[in-house]
N, C-alpha and C. Protein backbone atom coordinates (compact mmCIF):
# COMPACT_ATOMS: atom_id res chain seq x y z
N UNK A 1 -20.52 -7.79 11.07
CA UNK A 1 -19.86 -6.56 10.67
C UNK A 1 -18.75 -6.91 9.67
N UNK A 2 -18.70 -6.32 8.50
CA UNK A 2 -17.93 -6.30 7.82
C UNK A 2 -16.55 -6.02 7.72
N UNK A 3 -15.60 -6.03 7.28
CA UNK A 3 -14.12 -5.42 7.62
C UNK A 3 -14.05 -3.95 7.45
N UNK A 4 -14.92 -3.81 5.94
CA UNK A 4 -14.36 -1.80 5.89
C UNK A 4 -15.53 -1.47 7.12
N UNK A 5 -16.42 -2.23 7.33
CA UNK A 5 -17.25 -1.50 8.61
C UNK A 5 -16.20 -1.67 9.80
N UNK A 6 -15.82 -2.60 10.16
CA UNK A 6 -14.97 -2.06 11.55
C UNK A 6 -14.08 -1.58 11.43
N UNK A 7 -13.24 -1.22 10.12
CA UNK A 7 -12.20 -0.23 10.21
C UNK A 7 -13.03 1.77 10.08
N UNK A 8 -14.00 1.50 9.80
CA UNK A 8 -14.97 2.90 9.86
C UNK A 8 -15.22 3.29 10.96
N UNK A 9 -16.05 2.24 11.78
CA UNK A 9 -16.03 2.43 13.54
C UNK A 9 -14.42 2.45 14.32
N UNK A 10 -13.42 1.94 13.94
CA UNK A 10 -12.13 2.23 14.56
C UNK A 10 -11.68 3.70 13.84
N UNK A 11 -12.09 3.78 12.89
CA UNK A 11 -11.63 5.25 12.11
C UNK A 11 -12.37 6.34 12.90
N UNK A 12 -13.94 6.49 13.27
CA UNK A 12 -14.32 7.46 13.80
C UNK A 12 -14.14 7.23 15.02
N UNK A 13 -13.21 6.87 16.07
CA UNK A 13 -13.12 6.53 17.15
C UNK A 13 -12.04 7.40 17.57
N UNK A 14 -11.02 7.37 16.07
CA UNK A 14 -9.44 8.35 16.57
C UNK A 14 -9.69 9.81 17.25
N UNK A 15 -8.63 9.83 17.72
CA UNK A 15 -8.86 11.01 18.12
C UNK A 15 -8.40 12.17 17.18
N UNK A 16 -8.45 13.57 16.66
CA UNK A 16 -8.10 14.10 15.48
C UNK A 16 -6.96 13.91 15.30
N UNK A 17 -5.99 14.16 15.90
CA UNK A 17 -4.58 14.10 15.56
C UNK A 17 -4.20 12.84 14.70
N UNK A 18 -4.86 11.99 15.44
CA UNK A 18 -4.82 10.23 14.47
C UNK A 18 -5.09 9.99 13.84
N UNK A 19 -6.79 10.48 13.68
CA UNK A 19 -7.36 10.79 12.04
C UNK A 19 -6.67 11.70 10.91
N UNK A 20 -5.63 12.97 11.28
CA UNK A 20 -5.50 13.57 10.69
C UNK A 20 -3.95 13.03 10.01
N UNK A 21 -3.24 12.30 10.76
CA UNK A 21 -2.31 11.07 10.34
C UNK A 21 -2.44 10.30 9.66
N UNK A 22 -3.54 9.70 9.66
CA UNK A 22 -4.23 8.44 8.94
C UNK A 22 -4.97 8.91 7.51
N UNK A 23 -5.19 10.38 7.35
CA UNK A 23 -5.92 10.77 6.06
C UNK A 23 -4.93 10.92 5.66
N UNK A 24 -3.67 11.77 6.24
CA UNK A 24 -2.22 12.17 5.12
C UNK A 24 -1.65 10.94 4.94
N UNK A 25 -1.79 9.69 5.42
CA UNK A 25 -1.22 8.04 4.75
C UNK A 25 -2.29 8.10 3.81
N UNK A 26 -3.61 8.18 3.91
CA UNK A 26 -4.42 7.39 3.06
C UNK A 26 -4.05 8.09 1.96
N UNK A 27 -3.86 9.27 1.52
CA UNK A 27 -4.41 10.08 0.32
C UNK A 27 -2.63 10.01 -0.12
N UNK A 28 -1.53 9.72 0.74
CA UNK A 28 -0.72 9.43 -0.25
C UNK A 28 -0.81 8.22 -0.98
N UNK A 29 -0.78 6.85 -0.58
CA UNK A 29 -1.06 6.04 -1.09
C UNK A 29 -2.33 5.82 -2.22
N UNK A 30 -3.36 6.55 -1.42
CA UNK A 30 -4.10 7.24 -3.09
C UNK A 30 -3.68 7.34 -4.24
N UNK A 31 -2.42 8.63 -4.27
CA UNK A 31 -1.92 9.21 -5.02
C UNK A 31 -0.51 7.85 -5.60
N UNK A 32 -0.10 7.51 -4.74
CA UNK A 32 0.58 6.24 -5.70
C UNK A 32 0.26 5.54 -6.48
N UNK A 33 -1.41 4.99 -6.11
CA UNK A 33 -2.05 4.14 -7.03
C UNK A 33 -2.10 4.90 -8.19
N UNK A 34 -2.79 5.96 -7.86
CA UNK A 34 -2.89 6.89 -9.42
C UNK A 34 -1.61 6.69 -9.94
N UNK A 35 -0.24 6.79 -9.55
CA UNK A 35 0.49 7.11 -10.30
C UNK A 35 0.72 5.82 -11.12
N UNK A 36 0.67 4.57 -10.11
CA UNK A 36 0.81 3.26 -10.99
C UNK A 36 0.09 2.86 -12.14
N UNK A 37 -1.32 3.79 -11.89
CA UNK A 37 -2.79 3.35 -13.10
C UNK A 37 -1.76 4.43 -14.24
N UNK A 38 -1.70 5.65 -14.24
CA UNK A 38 -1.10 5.89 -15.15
C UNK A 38 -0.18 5.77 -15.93
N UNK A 39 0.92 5.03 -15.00
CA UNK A 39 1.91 4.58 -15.88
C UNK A 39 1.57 3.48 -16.33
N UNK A 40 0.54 2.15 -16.05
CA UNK A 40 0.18 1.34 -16.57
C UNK A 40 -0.60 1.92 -18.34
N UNK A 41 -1.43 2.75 -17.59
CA UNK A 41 -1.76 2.90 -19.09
C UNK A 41 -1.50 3.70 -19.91
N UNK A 42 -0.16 4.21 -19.50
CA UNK A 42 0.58 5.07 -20.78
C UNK A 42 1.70 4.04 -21.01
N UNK A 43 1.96 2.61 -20.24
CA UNK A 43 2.77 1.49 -21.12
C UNK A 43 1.45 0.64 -21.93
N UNK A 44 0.55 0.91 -21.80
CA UNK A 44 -0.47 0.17 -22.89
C UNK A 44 -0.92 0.97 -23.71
N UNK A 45 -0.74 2.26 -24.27
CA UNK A 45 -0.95 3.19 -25.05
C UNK A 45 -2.26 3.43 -24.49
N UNK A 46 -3.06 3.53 -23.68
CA UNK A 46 -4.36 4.44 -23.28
C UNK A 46 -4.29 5.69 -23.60
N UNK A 47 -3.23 6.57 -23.47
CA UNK A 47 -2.83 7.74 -23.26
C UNK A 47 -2.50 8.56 -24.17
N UNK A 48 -2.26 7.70 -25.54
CA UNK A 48 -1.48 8.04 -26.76
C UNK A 48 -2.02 9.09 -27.35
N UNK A 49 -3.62 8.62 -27.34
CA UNK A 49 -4.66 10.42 -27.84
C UNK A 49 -4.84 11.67 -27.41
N UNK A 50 -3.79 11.37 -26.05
CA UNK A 50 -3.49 12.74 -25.99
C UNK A 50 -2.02 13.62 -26.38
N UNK A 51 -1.64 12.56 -26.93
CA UNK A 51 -0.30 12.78 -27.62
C UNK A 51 -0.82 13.75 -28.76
N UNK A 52 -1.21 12.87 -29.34
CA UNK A 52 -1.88 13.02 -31.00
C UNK A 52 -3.02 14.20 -30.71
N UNK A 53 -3.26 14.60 -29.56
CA UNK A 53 -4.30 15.56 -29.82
C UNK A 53 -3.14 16.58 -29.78
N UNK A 54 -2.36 16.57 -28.44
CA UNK A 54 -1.38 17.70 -28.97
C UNK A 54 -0.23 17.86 -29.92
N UNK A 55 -0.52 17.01 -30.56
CA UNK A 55 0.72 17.49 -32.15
C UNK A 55 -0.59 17.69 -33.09
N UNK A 56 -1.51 17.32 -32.57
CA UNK A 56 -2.86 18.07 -33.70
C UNK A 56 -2.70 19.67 -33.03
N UNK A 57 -2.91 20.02 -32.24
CA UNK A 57 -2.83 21.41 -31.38
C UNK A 57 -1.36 22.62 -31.88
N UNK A 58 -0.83 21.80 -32.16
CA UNK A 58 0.74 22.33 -32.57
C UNK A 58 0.76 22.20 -33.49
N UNK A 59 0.34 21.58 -34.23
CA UNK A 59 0.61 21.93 -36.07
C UNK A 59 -0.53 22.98 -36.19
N UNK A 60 -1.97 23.13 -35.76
CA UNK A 60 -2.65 23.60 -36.01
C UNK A 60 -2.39 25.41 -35.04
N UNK A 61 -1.37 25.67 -34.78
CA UNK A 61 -0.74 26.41 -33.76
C UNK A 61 -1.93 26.52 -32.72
N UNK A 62 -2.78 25.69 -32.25
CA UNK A 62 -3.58 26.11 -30.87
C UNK A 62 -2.99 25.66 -29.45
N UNK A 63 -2.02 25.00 -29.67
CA UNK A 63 -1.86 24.48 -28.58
C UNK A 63 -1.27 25.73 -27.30
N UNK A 64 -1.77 25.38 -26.50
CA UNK A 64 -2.29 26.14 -25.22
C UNK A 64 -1.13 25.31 -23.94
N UNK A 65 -0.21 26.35 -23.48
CA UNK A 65 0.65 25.50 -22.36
C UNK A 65 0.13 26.26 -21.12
N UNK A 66 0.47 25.69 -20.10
CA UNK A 66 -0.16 26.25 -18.94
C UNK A 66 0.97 26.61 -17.89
């Protein structure tokens, strides 16, 4: 058995309350990673074309705010 396999069989084992603890940790830390991937790649310019799409959007007056 593998490791993410016995943490799957210890995962469907919780009882809900534990599972439902353990999804609101997982999906924040989710959401951290995302935040780290993005700031990684808006310090490596990945991100920059969407700069440049919106000052293309704004000179061209389309730009759309939400």
């Amino acid at each position: 058995m593998t490791q993410v396999e016995f943490i799957q069989s210890e995962i469907e084992s919780l009882p809900y309350s534990e599972f439902a603890r353990l999804r609101k940790w997982f999906a924040e830390k989710d959401w951290e990673q995302w935040d780290k991937q993005i700031e990684m790649d808006a310090a490596a310019g990945k991100l920059d074309f969407l700069i440049e799409e919106a000052r293309a959007a704004k000179a061209q007056n389309t730009l759309q705010q939400i």
